[in-house]
N, C-alpha and C. Protein backbone atom coordinates (compact mmCIF):
# COMPACT_ATOMS: atom_id res chain seq x y z
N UNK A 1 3.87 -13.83 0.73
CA UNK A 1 4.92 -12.97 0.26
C UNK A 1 4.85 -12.78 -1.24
N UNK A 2 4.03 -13.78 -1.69
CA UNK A 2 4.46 -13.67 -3.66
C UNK A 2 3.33 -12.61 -3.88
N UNK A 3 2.30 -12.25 -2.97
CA UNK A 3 1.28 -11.30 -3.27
C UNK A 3 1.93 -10.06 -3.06
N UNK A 4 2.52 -9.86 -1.90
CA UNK A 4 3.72 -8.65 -1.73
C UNK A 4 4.41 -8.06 -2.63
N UNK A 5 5.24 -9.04 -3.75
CA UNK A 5 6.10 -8.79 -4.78
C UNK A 5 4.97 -8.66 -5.97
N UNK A 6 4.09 -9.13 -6.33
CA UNK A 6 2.51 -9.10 -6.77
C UNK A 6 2.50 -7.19 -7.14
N UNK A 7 1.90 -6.70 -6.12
CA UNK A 7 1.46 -5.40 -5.69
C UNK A 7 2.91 -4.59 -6.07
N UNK A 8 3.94 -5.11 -5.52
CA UNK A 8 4.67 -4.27 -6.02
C UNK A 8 5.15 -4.04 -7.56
N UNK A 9 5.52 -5.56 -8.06
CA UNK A 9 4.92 -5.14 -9.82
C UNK A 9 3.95 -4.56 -10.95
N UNK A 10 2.60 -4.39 -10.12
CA UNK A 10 2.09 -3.81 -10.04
C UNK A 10 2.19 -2.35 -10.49
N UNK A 11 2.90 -2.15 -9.65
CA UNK A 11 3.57 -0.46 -9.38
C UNK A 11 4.30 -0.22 -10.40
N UNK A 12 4.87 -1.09 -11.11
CA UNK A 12 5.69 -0.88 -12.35
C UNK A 12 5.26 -1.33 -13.33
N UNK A 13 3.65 -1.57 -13.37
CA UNK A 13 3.04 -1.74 -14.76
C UNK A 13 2.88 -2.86 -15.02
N UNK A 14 3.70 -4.45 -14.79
CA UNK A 14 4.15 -5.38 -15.87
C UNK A 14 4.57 -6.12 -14.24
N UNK A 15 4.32 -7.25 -14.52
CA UNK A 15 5.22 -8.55 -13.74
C UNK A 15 6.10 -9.36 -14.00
N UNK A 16 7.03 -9.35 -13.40
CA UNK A 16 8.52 -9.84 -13.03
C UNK A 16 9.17 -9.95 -12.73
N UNK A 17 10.26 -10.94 -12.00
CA UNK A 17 10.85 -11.31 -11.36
C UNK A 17 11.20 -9.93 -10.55
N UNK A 18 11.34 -9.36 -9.20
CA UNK A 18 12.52 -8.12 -8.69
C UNK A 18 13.59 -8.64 -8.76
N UNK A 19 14.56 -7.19 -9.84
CA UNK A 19 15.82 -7.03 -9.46
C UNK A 19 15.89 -5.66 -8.70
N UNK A 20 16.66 -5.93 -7.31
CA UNK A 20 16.91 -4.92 -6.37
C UNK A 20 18.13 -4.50 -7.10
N UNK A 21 18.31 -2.73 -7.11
CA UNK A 21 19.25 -2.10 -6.90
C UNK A 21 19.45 -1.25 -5.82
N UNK A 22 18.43 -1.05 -4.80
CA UNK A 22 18.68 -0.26 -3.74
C UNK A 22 17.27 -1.34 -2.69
N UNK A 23 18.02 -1.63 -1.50
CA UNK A 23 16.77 -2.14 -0.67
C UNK A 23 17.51 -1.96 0.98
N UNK A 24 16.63 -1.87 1.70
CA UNK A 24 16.92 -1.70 3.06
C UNK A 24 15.75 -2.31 3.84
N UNK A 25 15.66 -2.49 5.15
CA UNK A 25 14.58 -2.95 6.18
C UNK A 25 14.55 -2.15 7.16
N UNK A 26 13.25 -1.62 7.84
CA UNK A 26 12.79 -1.00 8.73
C UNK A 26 12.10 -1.75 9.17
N UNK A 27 12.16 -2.60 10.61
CA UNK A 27 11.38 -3.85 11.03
C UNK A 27 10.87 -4.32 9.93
N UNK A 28 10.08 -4.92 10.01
CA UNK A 28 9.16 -5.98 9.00
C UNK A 28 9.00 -5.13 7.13
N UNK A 29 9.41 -4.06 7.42
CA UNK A 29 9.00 -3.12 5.97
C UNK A 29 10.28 -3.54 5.57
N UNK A 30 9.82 -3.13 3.96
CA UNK A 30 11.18 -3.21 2.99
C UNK A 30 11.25 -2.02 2.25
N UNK A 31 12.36 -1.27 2.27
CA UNK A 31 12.04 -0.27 1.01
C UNK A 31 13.05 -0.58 0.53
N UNK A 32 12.67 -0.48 -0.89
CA UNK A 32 13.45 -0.68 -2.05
C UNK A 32 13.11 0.19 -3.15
N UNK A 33 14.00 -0.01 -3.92
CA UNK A 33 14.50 0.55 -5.50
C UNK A 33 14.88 -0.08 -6.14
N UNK A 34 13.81 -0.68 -7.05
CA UNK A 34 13.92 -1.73 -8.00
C UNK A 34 14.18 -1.18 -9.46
N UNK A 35 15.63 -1.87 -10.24
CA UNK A 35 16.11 -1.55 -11.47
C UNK A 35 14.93 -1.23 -12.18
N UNK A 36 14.09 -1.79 -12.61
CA UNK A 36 12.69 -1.52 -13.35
C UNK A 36 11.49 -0.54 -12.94
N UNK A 37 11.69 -0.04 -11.44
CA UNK A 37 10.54 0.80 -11.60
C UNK A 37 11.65 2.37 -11.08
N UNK A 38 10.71 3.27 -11.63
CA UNK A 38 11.02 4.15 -11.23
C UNK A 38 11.49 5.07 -10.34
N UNK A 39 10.43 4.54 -9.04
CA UNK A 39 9.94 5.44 -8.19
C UNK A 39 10.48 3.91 -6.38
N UNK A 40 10.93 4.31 -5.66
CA UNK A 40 10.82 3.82 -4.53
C UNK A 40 9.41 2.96 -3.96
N UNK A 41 9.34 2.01 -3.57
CA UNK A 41 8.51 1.13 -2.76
C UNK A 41 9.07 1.20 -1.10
N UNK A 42 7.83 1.36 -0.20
CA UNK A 42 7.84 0.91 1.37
C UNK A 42 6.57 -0.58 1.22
N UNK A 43 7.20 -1.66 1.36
CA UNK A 43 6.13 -2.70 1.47
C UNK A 43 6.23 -3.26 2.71
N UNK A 44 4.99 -3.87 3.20
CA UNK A 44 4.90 -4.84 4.04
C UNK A 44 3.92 -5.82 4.18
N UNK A 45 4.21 -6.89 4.54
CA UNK A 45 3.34 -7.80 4.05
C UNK A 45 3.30 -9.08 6.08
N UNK A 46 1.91 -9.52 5.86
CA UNK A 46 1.72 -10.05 7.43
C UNK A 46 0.95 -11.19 7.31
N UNK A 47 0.55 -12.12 8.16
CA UNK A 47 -0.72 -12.92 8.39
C UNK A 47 -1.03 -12.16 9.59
N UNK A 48 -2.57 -12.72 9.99
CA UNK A 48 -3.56 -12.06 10.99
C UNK A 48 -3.57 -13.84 11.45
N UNK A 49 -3.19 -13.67 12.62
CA UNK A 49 -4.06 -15.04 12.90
C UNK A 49 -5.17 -15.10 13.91
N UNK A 50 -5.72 -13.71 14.18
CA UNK A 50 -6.97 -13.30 14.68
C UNK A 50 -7.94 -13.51 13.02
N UNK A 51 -7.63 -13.22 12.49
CA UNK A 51 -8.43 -13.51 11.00
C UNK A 51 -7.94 -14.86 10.02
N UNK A 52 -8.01 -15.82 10.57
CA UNK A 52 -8.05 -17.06 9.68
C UNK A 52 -6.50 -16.94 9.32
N UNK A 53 -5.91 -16.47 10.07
CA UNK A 53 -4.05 -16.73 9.47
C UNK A 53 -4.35 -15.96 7.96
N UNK A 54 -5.00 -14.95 7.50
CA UNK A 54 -5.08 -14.20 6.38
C UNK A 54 -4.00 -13.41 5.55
N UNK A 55 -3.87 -12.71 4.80
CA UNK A 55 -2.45 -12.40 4.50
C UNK A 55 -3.10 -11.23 3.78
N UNK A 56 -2.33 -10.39 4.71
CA UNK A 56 -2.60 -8.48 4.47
C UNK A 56 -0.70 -8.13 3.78
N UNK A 57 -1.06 -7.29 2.90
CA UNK A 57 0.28 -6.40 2.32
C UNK A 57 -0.33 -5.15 1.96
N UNK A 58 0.64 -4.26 1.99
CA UNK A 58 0.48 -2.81 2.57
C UNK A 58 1.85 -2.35 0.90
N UNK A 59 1.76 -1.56 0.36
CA UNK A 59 2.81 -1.30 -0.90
C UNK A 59 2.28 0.36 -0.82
N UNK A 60 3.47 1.01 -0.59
CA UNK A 60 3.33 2.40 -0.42
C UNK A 60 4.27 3.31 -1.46
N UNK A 61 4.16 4.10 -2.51
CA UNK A 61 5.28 4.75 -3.30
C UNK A 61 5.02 6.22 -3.77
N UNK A 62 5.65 6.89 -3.94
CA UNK A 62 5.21 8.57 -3.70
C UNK A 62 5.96 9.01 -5.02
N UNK A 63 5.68 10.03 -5.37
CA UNK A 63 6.39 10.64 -6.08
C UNK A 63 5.75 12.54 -6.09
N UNK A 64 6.75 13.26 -6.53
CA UNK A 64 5.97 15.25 -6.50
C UNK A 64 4.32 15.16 -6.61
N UNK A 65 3.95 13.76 -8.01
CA UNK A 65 2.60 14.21 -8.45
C UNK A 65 1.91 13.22 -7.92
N UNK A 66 2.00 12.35 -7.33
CA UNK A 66 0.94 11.55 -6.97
C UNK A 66 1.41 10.38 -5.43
N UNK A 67 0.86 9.76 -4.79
CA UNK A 67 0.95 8.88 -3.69
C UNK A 67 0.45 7.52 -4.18
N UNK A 68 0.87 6.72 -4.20
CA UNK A 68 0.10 5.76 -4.48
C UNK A 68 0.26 4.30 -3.51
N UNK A 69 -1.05 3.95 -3.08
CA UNK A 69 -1.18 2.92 -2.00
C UNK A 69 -2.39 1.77 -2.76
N UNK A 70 -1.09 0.29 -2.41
CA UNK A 70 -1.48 -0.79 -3.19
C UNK A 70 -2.01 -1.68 -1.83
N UNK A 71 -3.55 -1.88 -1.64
CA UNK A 71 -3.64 -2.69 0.03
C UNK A 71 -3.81 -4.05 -0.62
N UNK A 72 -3.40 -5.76 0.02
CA UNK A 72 -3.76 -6.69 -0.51
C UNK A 72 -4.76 -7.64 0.99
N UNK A 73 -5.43 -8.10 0.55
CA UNK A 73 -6.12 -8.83 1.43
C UNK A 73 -6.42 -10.15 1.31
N UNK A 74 -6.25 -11.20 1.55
CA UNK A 74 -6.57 -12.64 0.75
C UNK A 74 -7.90 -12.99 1.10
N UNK A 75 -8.77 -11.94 1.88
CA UNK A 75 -10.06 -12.17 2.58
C UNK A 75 -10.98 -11.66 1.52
N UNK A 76 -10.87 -10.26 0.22
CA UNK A 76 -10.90 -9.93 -0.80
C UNK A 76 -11.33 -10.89 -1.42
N UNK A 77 -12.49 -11.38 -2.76
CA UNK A 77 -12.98 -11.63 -3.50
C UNK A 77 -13.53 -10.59 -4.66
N UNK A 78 -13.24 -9.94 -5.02
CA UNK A 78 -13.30 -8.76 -6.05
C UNK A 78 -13.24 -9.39 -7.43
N UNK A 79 -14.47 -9.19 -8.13
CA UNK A 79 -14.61 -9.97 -9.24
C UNK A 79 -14.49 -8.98 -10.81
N UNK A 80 -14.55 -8.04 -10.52
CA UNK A 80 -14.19 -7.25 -11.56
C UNK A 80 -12.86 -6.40 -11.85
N UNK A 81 -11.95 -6.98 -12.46
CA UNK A 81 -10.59 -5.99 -12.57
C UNK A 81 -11.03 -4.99 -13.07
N UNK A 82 -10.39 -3.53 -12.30
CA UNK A 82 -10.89 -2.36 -13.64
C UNK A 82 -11.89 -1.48 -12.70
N UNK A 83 -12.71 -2.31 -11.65
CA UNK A 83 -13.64 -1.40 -11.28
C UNK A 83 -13.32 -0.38 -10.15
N UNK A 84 -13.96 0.94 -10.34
CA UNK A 84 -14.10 1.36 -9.15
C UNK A 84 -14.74 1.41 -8.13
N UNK A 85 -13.87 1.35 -6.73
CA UNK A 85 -14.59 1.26 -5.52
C UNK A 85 -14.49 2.68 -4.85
N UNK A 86 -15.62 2.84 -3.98
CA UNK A 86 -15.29 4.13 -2.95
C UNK A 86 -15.35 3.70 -1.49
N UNK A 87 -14.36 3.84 -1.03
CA UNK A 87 -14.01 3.89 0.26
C UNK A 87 -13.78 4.69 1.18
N UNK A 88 -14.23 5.45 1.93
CA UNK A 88 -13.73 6.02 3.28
C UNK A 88 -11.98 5.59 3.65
N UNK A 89 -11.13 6.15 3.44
CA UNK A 89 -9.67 5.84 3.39
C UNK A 89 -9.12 6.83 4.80
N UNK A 90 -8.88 6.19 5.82
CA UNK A 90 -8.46 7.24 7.15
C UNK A 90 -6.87 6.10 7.32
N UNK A 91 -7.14 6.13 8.66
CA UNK A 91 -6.04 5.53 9.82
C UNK A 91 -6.72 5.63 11.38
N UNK A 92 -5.85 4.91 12.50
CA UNK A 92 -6.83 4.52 13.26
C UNK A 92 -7.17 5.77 13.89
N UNK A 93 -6.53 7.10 13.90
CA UNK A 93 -6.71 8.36 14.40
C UNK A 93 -7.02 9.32 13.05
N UNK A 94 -7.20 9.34 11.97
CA UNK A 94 -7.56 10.37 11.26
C UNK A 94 -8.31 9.69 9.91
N UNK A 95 -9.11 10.71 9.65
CA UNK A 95 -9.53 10.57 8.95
C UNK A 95 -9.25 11.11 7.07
N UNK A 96 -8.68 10.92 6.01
CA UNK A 96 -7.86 11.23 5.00
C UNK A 96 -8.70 11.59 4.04
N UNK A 97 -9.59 10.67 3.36
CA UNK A 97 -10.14 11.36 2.34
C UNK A 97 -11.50 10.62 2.39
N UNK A 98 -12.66 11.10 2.47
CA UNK A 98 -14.07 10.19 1.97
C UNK A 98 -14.23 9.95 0.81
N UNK A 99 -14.94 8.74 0.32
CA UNK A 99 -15.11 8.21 -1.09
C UNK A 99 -13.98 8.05 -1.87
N UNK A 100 -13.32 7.51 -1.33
CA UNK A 100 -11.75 7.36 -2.23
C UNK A 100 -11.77 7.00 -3.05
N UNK A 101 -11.07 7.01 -4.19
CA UNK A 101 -11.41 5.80 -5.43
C UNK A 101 -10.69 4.81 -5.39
N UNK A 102 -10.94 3.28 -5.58
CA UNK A 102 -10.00 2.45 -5.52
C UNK A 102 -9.78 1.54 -6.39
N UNK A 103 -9.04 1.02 -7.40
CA UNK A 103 -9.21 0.34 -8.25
C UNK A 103 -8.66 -1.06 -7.97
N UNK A 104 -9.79 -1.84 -8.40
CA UNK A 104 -9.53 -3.69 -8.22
C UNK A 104 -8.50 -3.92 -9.56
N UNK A 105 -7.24 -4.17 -8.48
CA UNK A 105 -5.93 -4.62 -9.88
C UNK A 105 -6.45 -6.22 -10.12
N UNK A 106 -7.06 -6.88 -8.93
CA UNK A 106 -6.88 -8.74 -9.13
C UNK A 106 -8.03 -8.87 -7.70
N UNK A 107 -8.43 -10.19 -7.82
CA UNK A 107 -9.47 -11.01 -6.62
C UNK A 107 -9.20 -10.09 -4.95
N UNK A 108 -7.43 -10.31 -5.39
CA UNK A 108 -7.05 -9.50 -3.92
C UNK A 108 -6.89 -8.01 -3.68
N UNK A 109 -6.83 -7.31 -4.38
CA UNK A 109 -5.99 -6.16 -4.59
C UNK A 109 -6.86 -5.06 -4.79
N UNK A 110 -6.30 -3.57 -3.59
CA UNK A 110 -6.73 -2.69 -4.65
C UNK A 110 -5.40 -1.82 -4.62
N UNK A 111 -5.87 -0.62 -5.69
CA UNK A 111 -4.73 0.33 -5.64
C UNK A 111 -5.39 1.55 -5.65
N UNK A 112 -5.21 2.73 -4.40
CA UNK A 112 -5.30 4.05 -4.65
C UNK A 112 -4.50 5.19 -5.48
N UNK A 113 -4.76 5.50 -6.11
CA UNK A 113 -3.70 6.89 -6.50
C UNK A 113 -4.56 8.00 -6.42
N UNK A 114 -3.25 8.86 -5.65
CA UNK A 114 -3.92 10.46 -4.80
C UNK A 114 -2.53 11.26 -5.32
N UNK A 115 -3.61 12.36 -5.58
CA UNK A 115 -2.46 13.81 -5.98
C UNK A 115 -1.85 13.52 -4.57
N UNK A 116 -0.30 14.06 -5.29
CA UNK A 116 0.51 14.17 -3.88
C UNK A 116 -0.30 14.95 -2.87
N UNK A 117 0.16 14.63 -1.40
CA UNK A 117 -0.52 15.49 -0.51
C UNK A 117 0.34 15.37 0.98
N UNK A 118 1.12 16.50 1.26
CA UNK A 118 1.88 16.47 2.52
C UNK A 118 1.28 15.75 3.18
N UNK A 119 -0.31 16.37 3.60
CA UNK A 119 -1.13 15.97 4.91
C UNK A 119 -0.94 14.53 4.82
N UNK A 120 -1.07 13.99 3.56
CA UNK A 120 -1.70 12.48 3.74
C UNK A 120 -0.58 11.71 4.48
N UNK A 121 0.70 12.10 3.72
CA UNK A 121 2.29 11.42 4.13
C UNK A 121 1.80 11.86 5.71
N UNK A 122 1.70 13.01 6.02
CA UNK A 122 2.15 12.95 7.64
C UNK A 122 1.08 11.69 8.68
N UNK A 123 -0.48 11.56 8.00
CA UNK A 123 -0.84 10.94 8.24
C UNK A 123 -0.78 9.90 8.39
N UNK A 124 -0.28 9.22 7.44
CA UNK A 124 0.60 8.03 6.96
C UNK A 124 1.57 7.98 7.83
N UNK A 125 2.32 8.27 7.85
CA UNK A 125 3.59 8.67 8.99
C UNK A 125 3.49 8.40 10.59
N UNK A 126 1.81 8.83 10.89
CA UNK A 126 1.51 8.86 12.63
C UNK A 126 0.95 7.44 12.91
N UNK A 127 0.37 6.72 11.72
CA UNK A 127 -0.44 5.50 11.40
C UNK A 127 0.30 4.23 12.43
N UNK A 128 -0.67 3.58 12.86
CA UNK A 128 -0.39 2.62 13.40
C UNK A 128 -1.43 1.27 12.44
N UNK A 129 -2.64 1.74 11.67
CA UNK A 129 -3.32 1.06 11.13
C UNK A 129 -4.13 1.90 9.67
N UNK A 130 -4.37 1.50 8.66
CA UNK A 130 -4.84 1.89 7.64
C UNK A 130 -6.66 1.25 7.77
N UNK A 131 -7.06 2.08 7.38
CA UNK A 131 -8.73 1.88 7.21
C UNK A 131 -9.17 1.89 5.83
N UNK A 132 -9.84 1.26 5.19
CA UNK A 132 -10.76 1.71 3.87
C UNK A 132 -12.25 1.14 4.55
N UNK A 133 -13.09 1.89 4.74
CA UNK A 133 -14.49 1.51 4.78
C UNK A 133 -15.50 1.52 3.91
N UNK A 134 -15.77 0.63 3.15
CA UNK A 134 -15.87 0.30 1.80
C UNK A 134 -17.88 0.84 1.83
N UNK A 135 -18.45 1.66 1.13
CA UNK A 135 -19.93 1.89 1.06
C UNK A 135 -20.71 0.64 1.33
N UNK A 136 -21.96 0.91 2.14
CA UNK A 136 -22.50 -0.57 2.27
C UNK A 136 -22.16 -1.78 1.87
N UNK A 137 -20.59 -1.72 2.30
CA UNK A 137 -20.25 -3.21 2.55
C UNK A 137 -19.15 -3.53 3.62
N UNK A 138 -19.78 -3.65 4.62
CA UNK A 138 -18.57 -3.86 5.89
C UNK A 138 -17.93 -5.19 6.25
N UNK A 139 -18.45 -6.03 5.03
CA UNK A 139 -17.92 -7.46 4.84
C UNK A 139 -16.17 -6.95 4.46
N UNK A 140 -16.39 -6.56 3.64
CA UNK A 140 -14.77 -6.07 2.72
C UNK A 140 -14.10 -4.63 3.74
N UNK A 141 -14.71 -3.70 4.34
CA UNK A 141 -14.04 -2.92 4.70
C UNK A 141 -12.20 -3.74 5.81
N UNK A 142 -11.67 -2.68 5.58
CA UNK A 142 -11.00 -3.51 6.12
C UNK A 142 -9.71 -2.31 6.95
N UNK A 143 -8.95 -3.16 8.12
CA UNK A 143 -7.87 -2.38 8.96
C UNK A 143 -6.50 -3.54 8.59
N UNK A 144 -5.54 -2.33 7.97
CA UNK A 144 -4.16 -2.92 7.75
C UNK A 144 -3.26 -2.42 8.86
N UNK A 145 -2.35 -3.66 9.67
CA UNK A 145 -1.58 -2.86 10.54
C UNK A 145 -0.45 -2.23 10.00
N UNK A 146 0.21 -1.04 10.51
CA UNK A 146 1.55 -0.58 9.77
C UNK A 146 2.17 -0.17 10.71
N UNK A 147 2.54 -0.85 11.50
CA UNK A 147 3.64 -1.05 12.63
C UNK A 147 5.00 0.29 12.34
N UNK A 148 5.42 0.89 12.63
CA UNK A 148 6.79 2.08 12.00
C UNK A 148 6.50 2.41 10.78
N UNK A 149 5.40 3.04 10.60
CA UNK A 149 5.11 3.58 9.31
C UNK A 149 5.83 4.92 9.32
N UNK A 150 6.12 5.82 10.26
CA UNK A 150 7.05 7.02 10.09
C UNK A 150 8.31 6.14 9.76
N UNK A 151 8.92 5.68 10.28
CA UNK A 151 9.99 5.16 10.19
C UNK A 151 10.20 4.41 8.71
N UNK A 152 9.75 3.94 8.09
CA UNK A 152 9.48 3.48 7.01
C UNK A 152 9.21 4.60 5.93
N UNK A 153 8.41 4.99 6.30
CA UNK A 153 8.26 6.27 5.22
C UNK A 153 9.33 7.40 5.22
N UNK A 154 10.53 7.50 6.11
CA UNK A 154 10.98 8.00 6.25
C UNK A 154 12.25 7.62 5.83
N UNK A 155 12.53 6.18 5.86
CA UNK A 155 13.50 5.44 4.34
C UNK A 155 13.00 5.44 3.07
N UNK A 156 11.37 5.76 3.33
CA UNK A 156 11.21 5.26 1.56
C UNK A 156 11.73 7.03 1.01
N UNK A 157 11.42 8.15 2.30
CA UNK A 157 11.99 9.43 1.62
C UNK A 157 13.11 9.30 1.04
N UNK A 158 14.02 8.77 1.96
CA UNK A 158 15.50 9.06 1.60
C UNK A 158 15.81 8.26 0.62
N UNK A 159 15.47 6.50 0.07
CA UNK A 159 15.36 6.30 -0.98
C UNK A 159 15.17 6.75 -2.44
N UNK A 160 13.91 7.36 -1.92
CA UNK A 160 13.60 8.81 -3.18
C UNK A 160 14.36 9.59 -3.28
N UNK A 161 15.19 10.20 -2.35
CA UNK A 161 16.21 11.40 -2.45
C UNK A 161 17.26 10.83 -3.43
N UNK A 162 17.69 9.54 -2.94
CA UNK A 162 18.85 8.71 -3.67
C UNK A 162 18.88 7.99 -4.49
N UNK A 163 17.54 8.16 -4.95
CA UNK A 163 17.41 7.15 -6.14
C UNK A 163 18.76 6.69 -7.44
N UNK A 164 19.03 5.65 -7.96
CA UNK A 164 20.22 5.63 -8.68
C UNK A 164 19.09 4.88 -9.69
């Protein structure tokens, strides 16, 4: 969970403690509106215990100009902060963008940012699982589950609508 809150500071530049001013739950997701960042968060965070009891988090936040998706993996060893990766970025039914760019925030972490894009939200939206298939390396590629991702994305809208 501290990698969860991790990714989501992240999102606001700087790490520290969350103070919630707006938060709600959609099964296992959280969306919130944290005093310090701007923009709405949909997070979720899991173990796999098909994968070594591993610990996957999923940090989703939108805004007019951009989408931005923070994936965490504790299976991840990424040794360069800063670098870019290209990934094949779909879901378990579509396919979203080839060669994505992805940037290593930490060992675990990456973060996408994409011009806003309806398609992608709706995609996002039908998702039952997130894909990045990382260029000749299928060690790291990896599938995040996102269990009510419409449903979730569909508080993190109205969050955004209401932002205070």
């Amino acid at each position: 969970m501290k990698r969860l809150f991790f990714a989501t500071a992240l999102l606001a530049g700087f790490i520290s403690v969350p103070a919630f001013a707006q938060q709600s739950k959609v099964g296992d997701w959280t969306v919130e509106k944290r005093t310090q960042d701007t923009h709405c968060n949909a997070s979720r965070g899991y173990k796999d215990k098909d994968d070594e009891n591993r610990e996957y988090a999923v940090v989703i936040t939108y805004s007019k100009e951009a989408i931005v998706l923070v994936l965490i993996y504790d299976g991840w060893e990424w040794d360069k902060v800063g670098e870019i990766l290209l990934a094949d970025f779909g879901t378990d039914d579509k396919d979203i963008m080839a060669k994505a760019k992805w940037e290593v925030m930490d060992r675990t972490t990456v973060r996408g940012v994409f011009e806003y894009d309806q398609a992608i939200m709706d995609a996002l939206s039908k998702a039952k699982r997130i894909t990045l298939d990382f260029e000749d390396d299928d060690d790291d590629s990896i599938e995040l589950q996102v269990p009510r991702a419409g449903e979730a994305l569909a508080a993190l809208k109205f969050c955004e609508e209401n932002r205070k």
